[in-house]
Each structure stands twice: as C-alpha cells, then as structure tokens.
C-alpha atoms as a PDB file:
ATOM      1  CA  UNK A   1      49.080   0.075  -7.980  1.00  0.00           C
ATOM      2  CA  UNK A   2      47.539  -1.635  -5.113  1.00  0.00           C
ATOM      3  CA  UNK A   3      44.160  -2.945  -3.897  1.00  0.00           C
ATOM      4  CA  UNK A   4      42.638  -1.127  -1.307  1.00  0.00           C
ATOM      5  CA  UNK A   5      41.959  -2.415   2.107  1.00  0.00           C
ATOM      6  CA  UNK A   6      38.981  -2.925   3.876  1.00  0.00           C
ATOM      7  CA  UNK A   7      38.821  -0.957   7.332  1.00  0.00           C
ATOM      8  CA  UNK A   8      40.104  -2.537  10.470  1.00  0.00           C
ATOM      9  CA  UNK A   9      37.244  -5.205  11.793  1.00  0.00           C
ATOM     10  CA  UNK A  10      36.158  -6.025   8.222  1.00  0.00           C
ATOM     11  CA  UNK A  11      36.507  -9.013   6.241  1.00  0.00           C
ATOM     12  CA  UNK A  12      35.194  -9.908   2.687  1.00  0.00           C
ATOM     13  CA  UNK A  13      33.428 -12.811   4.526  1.00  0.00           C
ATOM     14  CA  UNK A  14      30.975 -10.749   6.403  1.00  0.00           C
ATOM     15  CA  UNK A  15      27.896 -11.125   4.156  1.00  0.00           C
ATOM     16  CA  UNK A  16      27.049  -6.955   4.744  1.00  0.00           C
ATOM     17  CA  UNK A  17      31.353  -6.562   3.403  1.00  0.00           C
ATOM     18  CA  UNK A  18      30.840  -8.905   0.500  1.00  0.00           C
ATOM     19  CA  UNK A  19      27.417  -7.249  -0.843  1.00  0.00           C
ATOM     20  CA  UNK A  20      28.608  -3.525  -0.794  1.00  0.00           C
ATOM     21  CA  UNK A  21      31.757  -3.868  -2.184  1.00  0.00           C
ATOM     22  CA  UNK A  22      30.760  -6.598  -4.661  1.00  0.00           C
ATOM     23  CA  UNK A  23      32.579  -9.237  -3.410  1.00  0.00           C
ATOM     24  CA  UNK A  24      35.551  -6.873  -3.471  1.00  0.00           C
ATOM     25  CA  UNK A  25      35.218  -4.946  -6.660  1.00  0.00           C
ATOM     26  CA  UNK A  26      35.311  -1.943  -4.808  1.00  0.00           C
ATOM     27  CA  UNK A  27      38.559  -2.113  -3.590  1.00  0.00           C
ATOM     28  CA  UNK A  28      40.011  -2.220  -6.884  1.00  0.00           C
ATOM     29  CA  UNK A  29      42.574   0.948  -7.192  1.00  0.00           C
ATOM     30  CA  UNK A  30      41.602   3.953  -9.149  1.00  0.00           C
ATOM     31  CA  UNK A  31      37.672   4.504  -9.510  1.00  0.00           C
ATOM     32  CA  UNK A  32      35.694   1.978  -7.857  1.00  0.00           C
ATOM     33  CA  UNK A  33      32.943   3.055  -8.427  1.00  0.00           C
ATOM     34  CA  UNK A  34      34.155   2.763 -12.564  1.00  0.00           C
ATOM     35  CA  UNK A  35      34.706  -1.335 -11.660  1.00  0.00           C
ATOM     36  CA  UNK A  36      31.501  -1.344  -9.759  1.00  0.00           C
ATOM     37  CA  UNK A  37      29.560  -0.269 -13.070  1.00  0.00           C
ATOM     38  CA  UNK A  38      31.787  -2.015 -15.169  1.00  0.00           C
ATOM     39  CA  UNK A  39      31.117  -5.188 -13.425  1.00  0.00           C
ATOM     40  CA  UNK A  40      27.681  -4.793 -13.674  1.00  0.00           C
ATOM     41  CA  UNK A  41      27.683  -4.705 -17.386  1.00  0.00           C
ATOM     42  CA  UNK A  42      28.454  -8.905 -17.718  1.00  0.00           C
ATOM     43  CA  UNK A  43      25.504  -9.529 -15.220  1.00  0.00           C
ATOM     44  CA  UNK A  44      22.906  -7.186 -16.514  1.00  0.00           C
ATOM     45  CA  UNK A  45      23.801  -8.657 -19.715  1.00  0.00           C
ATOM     46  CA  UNK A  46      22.610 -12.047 -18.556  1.00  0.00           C
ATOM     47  CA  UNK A  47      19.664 -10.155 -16.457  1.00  0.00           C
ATOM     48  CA  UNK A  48      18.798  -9.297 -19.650  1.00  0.00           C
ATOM     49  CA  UNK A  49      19.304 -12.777 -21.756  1.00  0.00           C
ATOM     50  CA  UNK A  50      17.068 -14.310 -19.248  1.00  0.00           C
ATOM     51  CA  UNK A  51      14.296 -11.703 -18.631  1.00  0.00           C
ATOM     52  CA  UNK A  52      14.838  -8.161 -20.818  1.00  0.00           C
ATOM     53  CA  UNK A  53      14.159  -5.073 -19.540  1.00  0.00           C
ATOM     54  CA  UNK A  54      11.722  -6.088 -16.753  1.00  0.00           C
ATOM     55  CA  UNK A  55      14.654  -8.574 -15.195  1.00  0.00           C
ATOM     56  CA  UNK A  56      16.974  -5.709 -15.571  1.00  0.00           C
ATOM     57  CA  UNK A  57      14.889  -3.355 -13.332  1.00  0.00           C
ATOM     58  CA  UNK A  58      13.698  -6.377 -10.581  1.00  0.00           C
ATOM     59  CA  UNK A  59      17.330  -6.769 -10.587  1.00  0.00           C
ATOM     60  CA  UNK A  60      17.886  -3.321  -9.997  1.00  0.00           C
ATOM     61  CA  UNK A  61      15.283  -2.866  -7.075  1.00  0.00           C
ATOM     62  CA  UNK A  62      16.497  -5.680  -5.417  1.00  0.00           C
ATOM     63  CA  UNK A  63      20.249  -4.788  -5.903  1.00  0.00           C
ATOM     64  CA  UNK A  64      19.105  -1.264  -4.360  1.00  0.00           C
ATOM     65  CA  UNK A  65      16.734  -2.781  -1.633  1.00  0.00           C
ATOM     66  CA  UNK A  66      19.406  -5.212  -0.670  1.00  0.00           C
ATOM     67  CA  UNK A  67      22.341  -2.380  -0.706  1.00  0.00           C
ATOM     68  CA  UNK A  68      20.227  -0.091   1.259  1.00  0.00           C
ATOM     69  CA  UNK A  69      20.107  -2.028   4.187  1.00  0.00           C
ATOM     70  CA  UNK A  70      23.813  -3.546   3.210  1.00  0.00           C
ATOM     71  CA  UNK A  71      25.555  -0.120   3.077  1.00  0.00           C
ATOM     72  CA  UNK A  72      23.050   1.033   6.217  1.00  0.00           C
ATOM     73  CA  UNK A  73      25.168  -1.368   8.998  1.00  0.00           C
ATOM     74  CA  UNK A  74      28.417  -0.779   7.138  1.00  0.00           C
ATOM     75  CA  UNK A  75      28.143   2.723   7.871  1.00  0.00           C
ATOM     76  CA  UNK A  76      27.534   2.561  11.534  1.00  0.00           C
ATOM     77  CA  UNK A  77      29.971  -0.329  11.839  1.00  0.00           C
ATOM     78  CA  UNK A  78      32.816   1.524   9.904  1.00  0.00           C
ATOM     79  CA  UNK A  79      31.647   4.987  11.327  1.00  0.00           C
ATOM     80  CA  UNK A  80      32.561   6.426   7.223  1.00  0.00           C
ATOM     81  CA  UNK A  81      29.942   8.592   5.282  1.00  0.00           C
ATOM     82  CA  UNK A  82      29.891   6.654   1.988  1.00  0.00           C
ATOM     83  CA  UNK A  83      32.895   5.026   1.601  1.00  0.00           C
ATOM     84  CA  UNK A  84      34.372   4.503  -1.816  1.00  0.00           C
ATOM     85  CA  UNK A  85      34.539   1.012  -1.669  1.00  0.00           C
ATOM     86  CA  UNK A  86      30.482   0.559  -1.267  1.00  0.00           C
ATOM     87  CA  UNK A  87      30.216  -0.230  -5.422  1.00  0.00           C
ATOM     88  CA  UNK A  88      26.753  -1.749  -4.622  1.00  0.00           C
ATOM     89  CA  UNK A  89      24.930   1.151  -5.944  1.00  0.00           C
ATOM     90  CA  UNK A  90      26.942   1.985  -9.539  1.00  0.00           C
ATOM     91  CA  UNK A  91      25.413  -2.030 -10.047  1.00  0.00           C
ATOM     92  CA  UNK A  92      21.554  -0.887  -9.270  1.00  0.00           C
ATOM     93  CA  UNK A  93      22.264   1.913 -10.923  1.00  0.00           C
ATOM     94  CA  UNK A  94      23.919   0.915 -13.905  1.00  0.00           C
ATOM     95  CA  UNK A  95      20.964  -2.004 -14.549  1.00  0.00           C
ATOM     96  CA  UNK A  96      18.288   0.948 -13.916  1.00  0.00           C
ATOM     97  CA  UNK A  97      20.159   2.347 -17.008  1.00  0.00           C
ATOM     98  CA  UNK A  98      20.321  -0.567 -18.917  1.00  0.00           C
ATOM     99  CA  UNK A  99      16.771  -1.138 -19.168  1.00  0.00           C
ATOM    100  CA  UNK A 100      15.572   1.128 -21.745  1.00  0.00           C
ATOM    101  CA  UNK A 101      18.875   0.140 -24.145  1.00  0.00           C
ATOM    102  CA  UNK A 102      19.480  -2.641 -27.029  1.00  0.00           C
ATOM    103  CA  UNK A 103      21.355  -5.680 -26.516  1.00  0.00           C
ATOM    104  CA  UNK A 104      23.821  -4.686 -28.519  1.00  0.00           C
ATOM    105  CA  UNK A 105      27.574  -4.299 -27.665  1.00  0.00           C
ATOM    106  CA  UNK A 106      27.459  -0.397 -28.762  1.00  0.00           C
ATOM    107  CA  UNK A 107      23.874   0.212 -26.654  1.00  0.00           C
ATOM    108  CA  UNK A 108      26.179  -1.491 -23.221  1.00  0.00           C
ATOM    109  CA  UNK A 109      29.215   0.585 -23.763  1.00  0.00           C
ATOM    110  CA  UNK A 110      27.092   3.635 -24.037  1.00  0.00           C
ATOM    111  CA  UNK A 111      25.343   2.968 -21.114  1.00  0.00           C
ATOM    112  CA  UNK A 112      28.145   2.733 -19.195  1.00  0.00           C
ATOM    113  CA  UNK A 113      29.522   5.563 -20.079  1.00  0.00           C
ATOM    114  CA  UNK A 114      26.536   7.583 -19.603  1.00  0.00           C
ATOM    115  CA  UNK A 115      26.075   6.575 -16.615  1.00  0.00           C
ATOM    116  CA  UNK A 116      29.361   7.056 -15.025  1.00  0.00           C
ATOM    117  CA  UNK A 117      29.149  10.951 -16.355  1.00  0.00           C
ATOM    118  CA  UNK A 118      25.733  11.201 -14.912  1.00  0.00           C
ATOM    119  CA  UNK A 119      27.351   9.545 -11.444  1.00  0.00           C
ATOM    120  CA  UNK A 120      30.384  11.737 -11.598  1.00  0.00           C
ATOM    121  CA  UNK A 121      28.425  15.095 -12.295  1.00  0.00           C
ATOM    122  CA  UNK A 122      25.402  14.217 -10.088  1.00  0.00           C
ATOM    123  CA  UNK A 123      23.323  16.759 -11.466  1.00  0.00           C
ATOM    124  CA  UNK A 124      20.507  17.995  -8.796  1.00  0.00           C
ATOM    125  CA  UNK A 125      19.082  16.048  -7.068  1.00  0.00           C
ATOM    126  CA  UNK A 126      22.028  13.592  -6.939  1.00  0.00           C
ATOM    127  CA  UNK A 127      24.219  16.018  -5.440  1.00  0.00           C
ATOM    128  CA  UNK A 128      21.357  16.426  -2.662  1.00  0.00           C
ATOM    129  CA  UNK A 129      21.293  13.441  -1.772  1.00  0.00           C
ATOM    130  CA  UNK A 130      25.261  12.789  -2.084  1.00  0.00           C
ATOM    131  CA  UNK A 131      25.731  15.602   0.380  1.00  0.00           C
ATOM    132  CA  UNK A 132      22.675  15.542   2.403  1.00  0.00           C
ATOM    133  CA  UNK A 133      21.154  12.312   2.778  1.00  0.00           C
ATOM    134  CA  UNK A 134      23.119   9.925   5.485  1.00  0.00           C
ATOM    135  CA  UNK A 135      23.419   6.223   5.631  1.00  0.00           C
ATOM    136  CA  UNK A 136      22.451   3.720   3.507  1.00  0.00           C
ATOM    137  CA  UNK A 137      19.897   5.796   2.473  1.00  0.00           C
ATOM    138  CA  UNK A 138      22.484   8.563   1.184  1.00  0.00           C
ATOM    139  CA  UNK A 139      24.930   6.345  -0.279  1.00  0.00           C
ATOM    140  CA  UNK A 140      22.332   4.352  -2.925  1.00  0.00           C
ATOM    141  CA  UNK A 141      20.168   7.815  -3.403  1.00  0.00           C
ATOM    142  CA  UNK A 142      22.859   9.469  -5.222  1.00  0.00           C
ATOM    143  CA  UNK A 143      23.598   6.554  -7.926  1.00  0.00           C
ATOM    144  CA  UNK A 144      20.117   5.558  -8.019  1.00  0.00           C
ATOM    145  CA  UNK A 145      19.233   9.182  -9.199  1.00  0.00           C
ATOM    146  CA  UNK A 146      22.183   9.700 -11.530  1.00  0.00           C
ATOM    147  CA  UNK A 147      21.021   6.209 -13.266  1.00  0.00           C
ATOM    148  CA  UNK A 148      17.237   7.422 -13.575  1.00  0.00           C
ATOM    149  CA  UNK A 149      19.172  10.462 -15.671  1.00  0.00           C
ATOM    150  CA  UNK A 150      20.690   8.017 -17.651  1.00  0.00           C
ATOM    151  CA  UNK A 151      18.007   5.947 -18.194  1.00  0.00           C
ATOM    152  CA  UNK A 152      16.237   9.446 -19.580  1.00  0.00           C
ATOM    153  CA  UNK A 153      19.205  10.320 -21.545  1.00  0.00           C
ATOM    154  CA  UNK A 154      19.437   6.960 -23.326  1.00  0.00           C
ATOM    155  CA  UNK A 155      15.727   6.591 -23.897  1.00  0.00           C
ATOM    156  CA  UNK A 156      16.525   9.602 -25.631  1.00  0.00           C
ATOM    157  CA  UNK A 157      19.719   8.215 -27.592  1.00  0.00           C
ATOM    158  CA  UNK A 158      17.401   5.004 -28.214  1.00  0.00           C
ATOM    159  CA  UNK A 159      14.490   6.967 -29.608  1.00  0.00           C
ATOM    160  CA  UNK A 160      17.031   9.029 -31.749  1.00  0.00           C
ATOM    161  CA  UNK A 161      18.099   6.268 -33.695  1.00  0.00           C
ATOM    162  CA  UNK A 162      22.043   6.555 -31.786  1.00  0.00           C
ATOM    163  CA  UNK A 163      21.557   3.297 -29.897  1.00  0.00           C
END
C-alpha cells in the first residue's frame, strides 16, 4: 500500500498543503479522512488536559476557521472539489465531538467512532453541504455538521450512563 501524492505544484512545505492535509496525514492510503480523526484523538486529548471541554471547542473553531480559509486556496489552486486528502476538517470535527465526552479511554474511542459513522453517513444537512456547498466553505461544512451530530449523539450516550 502506498502513500498518496500530493497534486502536481504542491509540496508539504506550502503552509496552505501542510494545514489541510495535517502535515500529511491525509495522504495516508485507505481512509484519510479515518487518520485525520484518528490523529486528532492524541491532540484533543491534550486540548483537553490543558483546558477541558472549553479548549476542546476554541480548538475546534480555530481548527475550522483556520481550515476554511486553508482548504479555500487549495481548491482554486488544485482546481479539485474536496479532495480526500484535506483531513483538516475530521480534526475540527472530531474535537467538536469530543467536548461533551469523559476523559476516559472508552469515552475517546467512542467518539471516534461515532463520529466517523456520522461523517460517512452525513445525515441531512451534511449531505447538503457535501454536495452543494463549494470551496472551503463546502469541504469543512460537511464534517463540521456530522460532528455537531455526534456531539448530540454522545451527549446522549454521556447522559445515559454508556460513556
């Protein structure tokens, strides 16, 4: 198995490169967007040592701020719709849905996988803005919304006593 490549004219050194793919993440074979959550699991983790809940969601506002305007000039400099090696929004996304769980190792793993069914089904209006919305714009939308159903879900889970 291989490691993807970046498009021709990209490098890993361009600042806009290195923050949407996660300083490469993304081009990991199989599911990047899988790695990109995964790898957001260690940092929210110290997000969350160092501030709880409230670091995890500055963290994830700035993430999506930041990858907004990232993923924005990589689309009109690669010409590509959401490419699949933009991971910068499964990390905003994923730390939007580890806000409302414990610390714990069983609360993390959860949230990662709840997350990456919410990402992969994109129930309405994920799949709006997955197919609809262009850009930058379009390509953090998507996550952003399928990590505000997770964060419901496993308020939920919390609540219940499961997490």
């Amino acid at each position: 198995m291989r490691i993807a490549s970046l498009p021709p004219g990209r490098s890993l050194r361009e600042p806009m490169t290195a923050i949407v793919t996660v300083g490469g993440v993304g081009l990991l074979p199989l599911a990047p967007g899988s790695w990109g959550a995964l790898v957001a699991m260690p940092a929210g983790w110290l997000l969350a040592m160092m501030g709880g809940w409230v670091a995890l969601l500055v963290g994830a506002v700035i993430a999506s701020a930041v990858g907004w305007v990232a993923a924005e000039r990589y689309v009109k400099a690669t010409g590509r719709e959401d490419p699949p090696e933009i991971v910068i929004d499964e990390v905003a996304a994923q730390w939007l849905a580890l806000t409302v769980v414990p610390m714990t190792l069983t609360g993390y793993v959860v949230a990662y996988f709840v997350f990456r069914l919410f990402d992969t089904l994109k129930p309405w209006p994920a799949s709006w803005a997955d197919g609809e919305v262009e850009g930058g714009a379009g390509v953090m939308l998507d996550d952003l919304f399928a990590g505000g159903y997770s964060l419901l879900a496993l308020l939920g889970l919390h609540w219940g006593g499961v997490i």
